[in-house]
N, C-alpha and C. Protein backbone atom coordinates (compact mmCIF):
# COMPACT_ATOMS: atom_id res chain seq x y z
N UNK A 1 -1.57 25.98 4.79
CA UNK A 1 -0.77 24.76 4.74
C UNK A 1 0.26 24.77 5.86
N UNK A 2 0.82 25.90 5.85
CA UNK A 2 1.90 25.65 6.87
C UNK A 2 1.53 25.94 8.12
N UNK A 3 0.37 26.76 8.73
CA UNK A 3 -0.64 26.22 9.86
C UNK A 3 -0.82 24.91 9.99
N UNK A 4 -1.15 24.09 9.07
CA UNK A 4 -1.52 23.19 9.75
C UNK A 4 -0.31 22.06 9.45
N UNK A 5 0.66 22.21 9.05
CA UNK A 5 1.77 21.70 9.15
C UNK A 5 2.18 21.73 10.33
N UNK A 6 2.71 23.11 11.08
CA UNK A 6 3.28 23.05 11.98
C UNK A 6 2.35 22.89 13.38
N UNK A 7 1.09 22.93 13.38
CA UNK A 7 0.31 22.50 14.40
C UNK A 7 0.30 20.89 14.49
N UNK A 8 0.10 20.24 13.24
CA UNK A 8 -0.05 18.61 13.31
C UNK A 8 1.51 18.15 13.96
N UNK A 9 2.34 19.00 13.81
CA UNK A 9 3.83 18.14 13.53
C UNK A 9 3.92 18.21 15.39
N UNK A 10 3.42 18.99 16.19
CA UNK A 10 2.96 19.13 17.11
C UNK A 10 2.25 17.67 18.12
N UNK A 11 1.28 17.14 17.11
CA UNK A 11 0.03 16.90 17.68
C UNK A 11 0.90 15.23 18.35
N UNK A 12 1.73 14.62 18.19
CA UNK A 12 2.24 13.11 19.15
C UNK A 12 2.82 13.57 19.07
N UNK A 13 3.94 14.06 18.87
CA UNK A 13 5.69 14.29 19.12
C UNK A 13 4.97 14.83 20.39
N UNK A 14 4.54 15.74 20.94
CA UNK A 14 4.49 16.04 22.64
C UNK A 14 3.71 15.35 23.41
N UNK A 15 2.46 14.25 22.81
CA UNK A 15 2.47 13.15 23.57
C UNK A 15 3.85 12.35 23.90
N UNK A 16 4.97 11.86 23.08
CA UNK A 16 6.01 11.68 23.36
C UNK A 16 6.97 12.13 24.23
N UNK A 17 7.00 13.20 23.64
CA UNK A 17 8.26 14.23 24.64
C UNK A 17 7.53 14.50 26.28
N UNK A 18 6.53 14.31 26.73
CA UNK A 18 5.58 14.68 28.13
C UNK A 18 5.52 13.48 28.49
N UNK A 19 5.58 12.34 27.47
CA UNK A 19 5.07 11.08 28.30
C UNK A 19 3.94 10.62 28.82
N UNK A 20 2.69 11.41 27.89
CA UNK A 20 1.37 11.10 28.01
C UNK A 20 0.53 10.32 27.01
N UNK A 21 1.59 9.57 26.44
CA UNK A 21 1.21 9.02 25.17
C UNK A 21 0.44 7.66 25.34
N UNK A 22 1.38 7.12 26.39
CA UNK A 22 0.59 6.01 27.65
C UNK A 22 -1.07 6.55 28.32
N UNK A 23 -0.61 7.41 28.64
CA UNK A 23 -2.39 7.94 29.00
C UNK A 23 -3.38 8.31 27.85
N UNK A 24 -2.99 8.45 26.66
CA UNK A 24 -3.29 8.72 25.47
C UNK A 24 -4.49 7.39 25.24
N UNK A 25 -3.41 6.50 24.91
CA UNK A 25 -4.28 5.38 24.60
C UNK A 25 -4.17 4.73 25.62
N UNK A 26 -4.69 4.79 27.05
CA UNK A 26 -5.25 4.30 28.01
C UNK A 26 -6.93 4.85 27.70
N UNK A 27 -7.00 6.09 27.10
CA UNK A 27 -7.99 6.14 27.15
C UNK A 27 -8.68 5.83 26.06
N UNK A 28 -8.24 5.55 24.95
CA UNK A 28 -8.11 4.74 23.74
C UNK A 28 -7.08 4.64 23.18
N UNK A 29 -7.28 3.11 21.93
CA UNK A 29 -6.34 2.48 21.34
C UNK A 29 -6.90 2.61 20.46
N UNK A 30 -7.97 2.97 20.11
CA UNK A 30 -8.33 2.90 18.23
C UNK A 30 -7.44 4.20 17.53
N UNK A 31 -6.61 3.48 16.69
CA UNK A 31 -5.60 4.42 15.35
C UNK A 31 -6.92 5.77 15.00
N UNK A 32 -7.80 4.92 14.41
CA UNK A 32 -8.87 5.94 13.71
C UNK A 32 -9.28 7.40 14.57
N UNK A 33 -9.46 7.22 16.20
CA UNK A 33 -10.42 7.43 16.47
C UNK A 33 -9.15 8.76 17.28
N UNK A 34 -8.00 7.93 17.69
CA UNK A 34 -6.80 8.83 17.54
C UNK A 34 -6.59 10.02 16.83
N UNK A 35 -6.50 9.77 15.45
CA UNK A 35 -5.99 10.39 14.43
C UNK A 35 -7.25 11.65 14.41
N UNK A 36 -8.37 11.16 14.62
CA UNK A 36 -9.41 12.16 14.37
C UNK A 36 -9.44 13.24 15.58
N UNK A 37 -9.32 12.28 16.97
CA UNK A 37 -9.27 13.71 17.86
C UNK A 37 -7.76 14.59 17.94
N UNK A 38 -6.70 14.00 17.02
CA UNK A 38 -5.83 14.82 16.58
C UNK A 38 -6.03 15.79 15.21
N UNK A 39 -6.76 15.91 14.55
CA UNK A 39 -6.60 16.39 13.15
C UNK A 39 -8.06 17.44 13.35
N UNK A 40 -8.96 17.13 13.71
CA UNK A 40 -10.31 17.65 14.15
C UNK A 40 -10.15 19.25 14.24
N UNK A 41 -9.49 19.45 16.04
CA UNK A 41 -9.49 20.48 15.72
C UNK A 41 -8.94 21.64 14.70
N UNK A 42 -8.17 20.94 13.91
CA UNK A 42 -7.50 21.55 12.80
C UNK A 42 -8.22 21.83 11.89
N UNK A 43 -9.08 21.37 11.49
CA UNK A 43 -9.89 21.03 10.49
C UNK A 43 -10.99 21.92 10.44
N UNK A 44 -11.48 22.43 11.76
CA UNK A 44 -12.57 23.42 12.46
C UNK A 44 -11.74 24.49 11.72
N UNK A 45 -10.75 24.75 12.66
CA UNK A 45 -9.92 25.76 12.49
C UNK A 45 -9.76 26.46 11.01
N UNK A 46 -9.44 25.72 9.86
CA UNK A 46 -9.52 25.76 8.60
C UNK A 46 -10.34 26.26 7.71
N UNK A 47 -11.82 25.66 8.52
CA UNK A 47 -13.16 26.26 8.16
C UNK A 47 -13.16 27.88 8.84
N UNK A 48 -12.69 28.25 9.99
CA UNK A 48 -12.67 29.73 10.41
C UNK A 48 -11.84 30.21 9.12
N UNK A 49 -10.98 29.65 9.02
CA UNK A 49 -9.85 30.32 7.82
C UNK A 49 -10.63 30.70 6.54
N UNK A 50 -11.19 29.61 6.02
CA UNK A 50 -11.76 30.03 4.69
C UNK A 50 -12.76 31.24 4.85
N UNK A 51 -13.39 30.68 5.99
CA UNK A 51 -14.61 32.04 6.50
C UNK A 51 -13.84 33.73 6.12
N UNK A 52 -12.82 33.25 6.99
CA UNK A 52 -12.31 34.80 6.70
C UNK A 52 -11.37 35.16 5.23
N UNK A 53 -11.19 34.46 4.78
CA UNK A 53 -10.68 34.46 2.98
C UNK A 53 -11.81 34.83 2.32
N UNK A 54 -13.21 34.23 2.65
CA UNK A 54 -14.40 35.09 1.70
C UNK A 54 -15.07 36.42 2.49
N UNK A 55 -14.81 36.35 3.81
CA UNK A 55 -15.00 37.85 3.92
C UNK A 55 -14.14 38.62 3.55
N UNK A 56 -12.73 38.55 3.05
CA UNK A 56 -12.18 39.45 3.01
C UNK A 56 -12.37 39.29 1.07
N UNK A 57 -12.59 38.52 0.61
CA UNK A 57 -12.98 38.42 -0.83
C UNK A 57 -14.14 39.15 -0.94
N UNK A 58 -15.31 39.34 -0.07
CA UNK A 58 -16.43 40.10 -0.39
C UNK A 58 -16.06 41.41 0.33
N UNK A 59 -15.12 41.83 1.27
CA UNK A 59 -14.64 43.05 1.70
C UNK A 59 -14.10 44.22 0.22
N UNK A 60 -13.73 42.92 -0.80
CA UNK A 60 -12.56 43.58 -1.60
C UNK A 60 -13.39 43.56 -2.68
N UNK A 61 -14.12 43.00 -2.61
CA UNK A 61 -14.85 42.57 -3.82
C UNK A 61 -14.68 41.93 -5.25
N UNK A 62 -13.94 40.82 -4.77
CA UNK A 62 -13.33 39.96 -5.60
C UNK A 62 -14.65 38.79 -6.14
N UNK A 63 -14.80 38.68 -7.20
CA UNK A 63 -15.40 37.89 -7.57
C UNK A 63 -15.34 36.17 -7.23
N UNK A 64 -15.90 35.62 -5.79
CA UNK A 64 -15.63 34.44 -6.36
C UNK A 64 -16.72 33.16 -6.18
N UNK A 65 -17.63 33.95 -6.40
CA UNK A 65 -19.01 33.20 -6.02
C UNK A 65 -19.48 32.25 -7.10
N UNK A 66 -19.15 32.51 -8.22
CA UNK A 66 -19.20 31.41 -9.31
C UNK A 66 -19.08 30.30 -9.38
N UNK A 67 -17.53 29.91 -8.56
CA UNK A 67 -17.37 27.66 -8.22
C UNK A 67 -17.24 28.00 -7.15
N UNK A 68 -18.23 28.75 -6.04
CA UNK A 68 -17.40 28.62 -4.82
C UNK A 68 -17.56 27.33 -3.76
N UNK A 69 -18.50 26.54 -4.14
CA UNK A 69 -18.75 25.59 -3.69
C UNK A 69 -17.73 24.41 -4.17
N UNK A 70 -17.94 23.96 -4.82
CA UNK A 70 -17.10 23.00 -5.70
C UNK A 70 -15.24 23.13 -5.51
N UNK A 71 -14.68 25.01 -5.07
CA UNK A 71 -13.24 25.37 -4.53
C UNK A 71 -13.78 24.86 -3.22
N UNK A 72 -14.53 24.87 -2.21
CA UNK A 72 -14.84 25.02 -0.40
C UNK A 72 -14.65 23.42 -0.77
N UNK A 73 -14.80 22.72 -1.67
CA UNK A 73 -15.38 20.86 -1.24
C UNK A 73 -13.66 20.68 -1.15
N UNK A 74 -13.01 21.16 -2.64
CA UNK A 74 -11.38 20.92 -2.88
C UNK A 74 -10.48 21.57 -1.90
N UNK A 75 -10.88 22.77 -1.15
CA UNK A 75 -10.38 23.08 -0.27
C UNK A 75 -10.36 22.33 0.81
N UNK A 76 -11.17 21.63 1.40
CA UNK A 76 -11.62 20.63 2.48
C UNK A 76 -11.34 19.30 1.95
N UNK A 77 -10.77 18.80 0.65
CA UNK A 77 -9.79 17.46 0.74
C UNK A 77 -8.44 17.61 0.99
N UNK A 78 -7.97 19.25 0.54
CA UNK A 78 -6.81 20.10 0.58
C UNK A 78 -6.48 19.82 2.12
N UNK A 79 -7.31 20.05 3.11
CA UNK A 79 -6.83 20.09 4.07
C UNK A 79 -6.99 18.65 4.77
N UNK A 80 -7.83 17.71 4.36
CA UNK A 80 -7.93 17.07 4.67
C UNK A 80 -5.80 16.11 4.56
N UNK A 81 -5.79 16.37 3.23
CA UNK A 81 -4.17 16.03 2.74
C UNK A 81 -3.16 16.18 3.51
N UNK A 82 -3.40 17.82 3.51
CA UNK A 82 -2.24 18.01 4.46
C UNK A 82 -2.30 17.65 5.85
N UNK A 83 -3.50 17.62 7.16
CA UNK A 83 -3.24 17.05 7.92
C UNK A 83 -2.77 15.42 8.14
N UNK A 84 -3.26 14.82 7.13
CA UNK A 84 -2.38 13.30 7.09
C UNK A 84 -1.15 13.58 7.05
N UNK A 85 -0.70 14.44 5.75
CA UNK A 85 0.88 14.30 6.02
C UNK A 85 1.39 14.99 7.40
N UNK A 86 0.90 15.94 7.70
CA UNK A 86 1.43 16.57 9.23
C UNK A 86 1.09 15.45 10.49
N UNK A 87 0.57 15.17 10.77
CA UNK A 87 0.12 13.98 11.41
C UNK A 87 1.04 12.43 11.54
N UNK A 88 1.27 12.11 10.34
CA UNK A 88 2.16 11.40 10.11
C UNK A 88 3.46 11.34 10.49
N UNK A 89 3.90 12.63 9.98
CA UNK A 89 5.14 13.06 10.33
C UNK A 89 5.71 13.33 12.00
N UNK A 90 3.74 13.71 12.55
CA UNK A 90 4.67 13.41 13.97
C UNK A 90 4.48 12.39 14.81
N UNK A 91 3.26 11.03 13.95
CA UNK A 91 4.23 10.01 14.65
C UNK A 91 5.17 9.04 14.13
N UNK A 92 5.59 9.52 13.41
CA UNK A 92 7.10 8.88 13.18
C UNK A 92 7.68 9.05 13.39
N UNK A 93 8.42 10.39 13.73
CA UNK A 93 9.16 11.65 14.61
C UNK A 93 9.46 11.72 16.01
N UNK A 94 10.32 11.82 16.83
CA UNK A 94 10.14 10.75 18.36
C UNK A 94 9.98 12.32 19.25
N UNK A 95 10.79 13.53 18.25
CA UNK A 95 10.44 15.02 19.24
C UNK A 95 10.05 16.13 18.37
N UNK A 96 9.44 16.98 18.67
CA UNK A 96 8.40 18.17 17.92
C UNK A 96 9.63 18.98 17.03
N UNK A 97 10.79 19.06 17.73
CA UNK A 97 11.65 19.88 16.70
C UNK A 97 12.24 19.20 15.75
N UNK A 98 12.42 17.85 15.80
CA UNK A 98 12.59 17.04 14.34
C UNK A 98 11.51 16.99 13.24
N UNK A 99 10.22 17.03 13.97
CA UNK A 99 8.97 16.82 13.70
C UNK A 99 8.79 18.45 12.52
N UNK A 100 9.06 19.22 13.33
CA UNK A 100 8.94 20.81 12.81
C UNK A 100 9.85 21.37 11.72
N UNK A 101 11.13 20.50 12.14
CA UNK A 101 12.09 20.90 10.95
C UNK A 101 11.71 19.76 9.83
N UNK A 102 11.39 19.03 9.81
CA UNK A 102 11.30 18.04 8.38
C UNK A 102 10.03 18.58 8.24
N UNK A 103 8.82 18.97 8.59
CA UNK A 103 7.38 19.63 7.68
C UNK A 103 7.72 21.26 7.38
N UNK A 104 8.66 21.64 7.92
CA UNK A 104 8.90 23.01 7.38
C UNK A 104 9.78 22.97 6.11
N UNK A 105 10.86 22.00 5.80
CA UNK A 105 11.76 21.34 4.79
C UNK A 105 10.79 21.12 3.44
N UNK A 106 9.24 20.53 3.91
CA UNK A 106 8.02 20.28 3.13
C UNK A 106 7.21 21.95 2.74
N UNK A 107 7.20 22.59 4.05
CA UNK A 107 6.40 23.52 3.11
C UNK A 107 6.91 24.79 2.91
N UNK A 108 8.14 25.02 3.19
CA UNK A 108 9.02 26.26 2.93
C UNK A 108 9.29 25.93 1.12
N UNK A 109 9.49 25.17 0.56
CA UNK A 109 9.87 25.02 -0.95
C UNK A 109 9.05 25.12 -1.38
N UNK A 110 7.65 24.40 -0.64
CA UNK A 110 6.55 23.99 -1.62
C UNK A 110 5.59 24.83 -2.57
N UNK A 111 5.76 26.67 -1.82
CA UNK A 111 5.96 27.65 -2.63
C UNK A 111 5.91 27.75 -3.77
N UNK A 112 7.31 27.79 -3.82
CA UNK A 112 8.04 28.24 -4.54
C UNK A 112 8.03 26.62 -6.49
N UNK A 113 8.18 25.35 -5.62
CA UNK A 113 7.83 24.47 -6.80
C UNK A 113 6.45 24.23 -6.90
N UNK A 114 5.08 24.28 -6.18
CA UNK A 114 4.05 24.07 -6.53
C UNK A 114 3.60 24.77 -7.72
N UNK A 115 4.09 26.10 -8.13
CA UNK A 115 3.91 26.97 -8.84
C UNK A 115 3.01 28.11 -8.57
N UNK A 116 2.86 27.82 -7.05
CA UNK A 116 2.42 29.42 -6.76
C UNK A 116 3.51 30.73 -7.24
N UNK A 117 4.38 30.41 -6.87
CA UNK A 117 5.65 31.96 -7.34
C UNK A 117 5.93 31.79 -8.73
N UNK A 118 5.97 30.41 -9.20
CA UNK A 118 6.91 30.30 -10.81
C UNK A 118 6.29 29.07 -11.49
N UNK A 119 5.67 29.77 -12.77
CA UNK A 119 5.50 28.54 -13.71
C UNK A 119 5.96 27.02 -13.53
N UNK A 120 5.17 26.01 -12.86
CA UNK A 120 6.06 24.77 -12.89
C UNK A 120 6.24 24.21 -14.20
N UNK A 121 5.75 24.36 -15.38
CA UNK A 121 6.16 23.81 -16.53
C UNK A 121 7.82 24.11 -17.20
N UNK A 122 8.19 25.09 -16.41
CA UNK A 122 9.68 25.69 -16.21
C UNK A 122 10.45 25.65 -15.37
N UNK A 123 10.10 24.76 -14.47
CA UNK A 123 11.15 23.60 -13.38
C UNK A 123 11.51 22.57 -14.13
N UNK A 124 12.85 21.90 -13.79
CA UNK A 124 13.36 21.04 -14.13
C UNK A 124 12.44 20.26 -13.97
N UNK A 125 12.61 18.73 -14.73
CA UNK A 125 11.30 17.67 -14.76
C UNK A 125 11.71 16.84 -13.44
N UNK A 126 13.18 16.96 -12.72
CA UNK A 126 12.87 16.58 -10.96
C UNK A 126 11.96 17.34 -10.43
N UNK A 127 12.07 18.77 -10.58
CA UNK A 127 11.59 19.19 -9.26
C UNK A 127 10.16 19.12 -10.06
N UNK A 128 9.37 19.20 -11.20
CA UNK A 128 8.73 18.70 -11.40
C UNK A 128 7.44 17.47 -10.75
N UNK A 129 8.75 16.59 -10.92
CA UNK A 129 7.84 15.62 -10.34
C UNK A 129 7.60 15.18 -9.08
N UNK A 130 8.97 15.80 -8.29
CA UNK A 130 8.60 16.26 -6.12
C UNK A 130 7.74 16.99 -6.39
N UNK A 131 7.24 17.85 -7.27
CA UNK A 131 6.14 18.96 -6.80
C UNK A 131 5.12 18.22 -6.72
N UNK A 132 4.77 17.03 -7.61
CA UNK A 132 3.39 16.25 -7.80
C UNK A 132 3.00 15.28 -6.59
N UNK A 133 4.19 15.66 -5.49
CA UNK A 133 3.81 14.62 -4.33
C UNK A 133 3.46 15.79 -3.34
N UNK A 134 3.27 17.02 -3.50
CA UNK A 134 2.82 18.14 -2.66
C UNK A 134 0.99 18.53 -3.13
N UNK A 135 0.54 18.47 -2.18
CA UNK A 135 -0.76 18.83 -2.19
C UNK A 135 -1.27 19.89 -2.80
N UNK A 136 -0.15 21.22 -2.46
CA UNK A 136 -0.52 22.34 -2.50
C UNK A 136 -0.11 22.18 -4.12
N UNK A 137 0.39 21.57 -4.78
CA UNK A 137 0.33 21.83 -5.96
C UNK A 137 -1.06 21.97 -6.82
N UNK A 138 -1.72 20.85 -6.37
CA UNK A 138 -2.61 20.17 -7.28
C UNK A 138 -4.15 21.06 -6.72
N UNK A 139 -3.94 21.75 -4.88
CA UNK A 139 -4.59 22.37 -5.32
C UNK A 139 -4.48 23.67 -5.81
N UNK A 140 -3.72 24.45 -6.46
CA UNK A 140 -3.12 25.34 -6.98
C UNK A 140 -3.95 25.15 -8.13
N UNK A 141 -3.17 23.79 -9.15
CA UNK A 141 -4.30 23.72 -10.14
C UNK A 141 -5.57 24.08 -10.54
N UNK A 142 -6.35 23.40 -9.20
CA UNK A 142 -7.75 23.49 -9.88
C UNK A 142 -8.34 25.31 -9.07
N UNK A 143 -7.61 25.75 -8.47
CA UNK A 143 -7.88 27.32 -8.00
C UNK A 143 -7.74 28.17 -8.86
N UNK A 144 -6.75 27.59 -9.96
CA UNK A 144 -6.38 28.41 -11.32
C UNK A 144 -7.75 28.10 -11.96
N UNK A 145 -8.36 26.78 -12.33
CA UNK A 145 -8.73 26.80 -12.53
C UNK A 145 -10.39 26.82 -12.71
N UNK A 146 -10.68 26.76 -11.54
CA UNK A 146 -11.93 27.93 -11.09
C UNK A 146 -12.19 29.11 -11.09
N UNK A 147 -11.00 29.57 -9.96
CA UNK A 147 -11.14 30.79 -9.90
C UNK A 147 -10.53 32.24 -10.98
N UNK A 148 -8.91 31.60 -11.52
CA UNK A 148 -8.81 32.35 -12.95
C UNK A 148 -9.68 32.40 -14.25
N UNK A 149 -9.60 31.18 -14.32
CA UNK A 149 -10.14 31.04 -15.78
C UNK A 149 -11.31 30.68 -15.52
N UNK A 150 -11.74 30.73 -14.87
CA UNK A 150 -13.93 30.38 -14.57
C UNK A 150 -13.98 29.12 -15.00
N UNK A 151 -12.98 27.99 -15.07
CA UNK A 151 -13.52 26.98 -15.93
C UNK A 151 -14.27 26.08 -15.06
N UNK A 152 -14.84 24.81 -15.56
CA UNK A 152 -16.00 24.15 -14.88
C UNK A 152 -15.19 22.81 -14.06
N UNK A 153 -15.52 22.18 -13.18
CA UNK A 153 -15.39 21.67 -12.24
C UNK A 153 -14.97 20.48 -13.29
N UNK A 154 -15.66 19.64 -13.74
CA UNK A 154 -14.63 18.57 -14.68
C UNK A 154 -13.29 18.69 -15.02
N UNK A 155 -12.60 20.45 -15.45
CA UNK A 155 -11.63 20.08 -15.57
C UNK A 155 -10.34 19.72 -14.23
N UNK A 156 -11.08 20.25 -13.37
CA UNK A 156 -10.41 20.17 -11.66
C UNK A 156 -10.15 18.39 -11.62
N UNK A 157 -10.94 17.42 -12.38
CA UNK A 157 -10.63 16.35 -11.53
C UNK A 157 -9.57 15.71 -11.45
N UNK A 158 -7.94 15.87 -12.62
CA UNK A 158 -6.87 15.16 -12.24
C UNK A 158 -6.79 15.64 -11.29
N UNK A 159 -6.66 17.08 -10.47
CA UNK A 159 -6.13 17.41 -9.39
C UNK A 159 -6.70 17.05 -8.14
N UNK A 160 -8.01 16.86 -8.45
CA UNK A 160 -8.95 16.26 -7.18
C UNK A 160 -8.37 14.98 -7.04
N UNK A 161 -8.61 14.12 -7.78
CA UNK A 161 -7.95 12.87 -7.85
C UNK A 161 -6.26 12.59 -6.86
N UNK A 162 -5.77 13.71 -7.86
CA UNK A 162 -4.07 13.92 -7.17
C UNK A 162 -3.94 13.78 -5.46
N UNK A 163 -5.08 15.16 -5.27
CA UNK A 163 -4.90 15.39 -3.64
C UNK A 163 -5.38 14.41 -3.25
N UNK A 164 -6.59 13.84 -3.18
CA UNK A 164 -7.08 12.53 -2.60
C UNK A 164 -5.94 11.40 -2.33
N UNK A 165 -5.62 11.28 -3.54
CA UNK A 165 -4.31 10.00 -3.28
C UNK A 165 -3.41 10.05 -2.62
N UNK A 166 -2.92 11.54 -2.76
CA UNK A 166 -1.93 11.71 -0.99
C UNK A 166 -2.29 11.79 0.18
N UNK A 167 -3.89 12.10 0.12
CA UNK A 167 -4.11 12.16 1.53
C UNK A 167 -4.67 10.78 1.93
N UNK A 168 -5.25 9.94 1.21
CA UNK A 168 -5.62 8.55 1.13
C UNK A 168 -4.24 7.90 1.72
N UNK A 169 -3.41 8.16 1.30
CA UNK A 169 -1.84 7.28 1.34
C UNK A 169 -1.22 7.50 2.18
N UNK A 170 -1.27 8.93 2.79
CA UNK A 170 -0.51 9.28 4.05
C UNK A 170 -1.73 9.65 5.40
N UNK A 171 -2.95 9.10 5.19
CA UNK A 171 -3.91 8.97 5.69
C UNK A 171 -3.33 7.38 6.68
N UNK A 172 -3.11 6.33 5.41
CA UNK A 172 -2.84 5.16 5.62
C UNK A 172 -1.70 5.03 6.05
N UNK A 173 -0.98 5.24 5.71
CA UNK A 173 0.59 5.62 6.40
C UNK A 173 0.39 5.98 8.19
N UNK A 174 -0.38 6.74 8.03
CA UNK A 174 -0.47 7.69 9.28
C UNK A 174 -1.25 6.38 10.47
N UNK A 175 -2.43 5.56 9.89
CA UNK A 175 -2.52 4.74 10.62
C UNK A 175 -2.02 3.58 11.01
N UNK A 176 -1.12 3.09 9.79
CA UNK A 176 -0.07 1.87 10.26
C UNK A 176 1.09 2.19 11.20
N UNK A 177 1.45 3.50 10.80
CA UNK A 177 2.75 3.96 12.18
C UNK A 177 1.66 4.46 13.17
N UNK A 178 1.01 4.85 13.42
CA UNK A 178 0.20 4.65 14.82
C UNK A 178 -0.17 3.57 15.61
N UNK A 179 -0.65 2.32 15.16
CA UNK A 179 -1.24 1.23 15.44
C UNK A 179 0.65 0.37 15.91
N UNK A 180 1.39 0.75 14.99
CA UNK A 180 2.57 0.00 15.75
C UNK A 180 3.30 0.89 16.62
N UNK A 181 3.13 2.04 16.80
CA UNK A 181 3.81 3.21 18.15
C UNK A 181 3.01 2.28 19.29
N UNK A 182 1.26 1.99 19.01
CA UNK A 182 0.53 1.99 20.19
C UNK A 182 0.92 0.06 20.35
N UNK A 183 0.91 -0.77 19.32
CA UNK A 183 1.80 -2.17 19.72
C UNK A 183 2.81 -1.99 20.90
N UNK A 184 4.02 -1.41 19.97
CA UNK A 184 5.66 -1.60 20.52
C UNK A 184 5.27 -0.61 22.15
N UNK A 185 4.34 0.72 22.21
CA UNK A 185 3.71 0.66 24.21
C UNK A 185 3.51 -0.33 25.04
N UNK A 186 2.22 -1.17 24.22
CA UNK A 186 1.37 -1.82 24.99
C UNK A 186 2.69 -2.89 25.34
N UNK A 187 3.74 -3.33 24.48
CA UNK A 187 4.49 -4.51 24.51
C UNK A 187 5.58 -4.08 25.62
N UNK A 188 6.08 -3.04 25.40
CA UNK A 188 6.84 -2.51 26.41
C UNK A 188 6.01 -2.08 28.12
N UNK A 189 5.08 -1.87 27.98
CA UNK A 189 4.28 -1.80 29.15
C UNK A 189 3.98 -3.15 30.07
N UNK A 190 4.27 -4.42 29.30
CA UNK A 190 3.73 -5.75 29.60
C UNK A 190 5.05 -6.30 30.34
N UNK A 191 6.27 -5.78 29.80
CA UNK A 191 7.75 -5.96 29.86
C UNK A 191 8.20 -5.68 31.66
């Protein structure tokens, strides 16, 4: 998560700060097509990651071949999530160190309230319910529940559901503040 936090928060804030953001979409203007050759290589990258989480799971010999398909699909909306929100954040963000300190603000806590370190049913019902707008919560959930308790993929789906909707939302987010960064250019370029 916080790989690809702090790589996305990266990915326009230094089209910005270099001033190649104009050459950016000179060579395209499609939001979509943007966002993808920004998030892409991340996404590769992610897949090396898991690669090496099950070699080192079959190094150790951890059992986790049972849902491992069905964790690899939730893992890959997981990331799909978080690069929207990292993404987002840096184009709304005008330089990489504003960009870096507000997604690190996101995943330095997120720890600690997702309930990786501490029972979230024993957080206050605020931090509670900021935790339910973090990805890593929900997939926390269904990792418990695959991979602890062996349980079956039906019960994963509020959390599937959960992550989808943030990354759906800050997916969308991510392309309406793009499409008006690349407007308020083209308008200032005409100027």
């Amino acid at each position: 998560q916080q790989v690809l936090l702090l790589g996305l928060a990266l990915s326009f804030t230094q089209e910005y700060e270099m001033n190649t953001f104009g050459e950016l979409i000179d060579k395209t203007s499609n939001t979509f097509t943007l966002l993808l050759v920004k998030c892409l290589p991340y996404m590769i990258m992610s897949i090396g990651i898991w690669g090496l989480y099950l070699g080192f799971a079959n190094w150790f010999r951890v059992p986790i071949h049972h849902n491992l398909i069905p964790l690899t699909l939730i893992a890959g909306l997981f990331v799909f999530s978080v690069s929207a929100i990292g993404v987002l954040v840096s184009i709304v963000l005008p330089t990489q160190l504003k960009a870096t300190e507000v997604l690190m603000v996101i995943a330095t806590p997120s720890f600690m309230i997702s309930g990786f370190t501490w029972p979230l049913d024993q957080m206050p019902t605020w931090v509670q319910a900021f935790s339910n707008s973090i990805p890593l919560t929900h997939f926390l959930k269904a990792f418990r529940i695959l991979m602890v308790e062996a349980g079956d993929v039906k019960q994963t789906i509020p959390a599937i559901k959960s992550i989808a909707i943030i990354g759906i939302i800050a997916s969308f987010a991510a392309l309406i503040a793009l499409w008006i960064k690349i407007r308020k250019h083209k308008k200032a370029q005409e100027i």
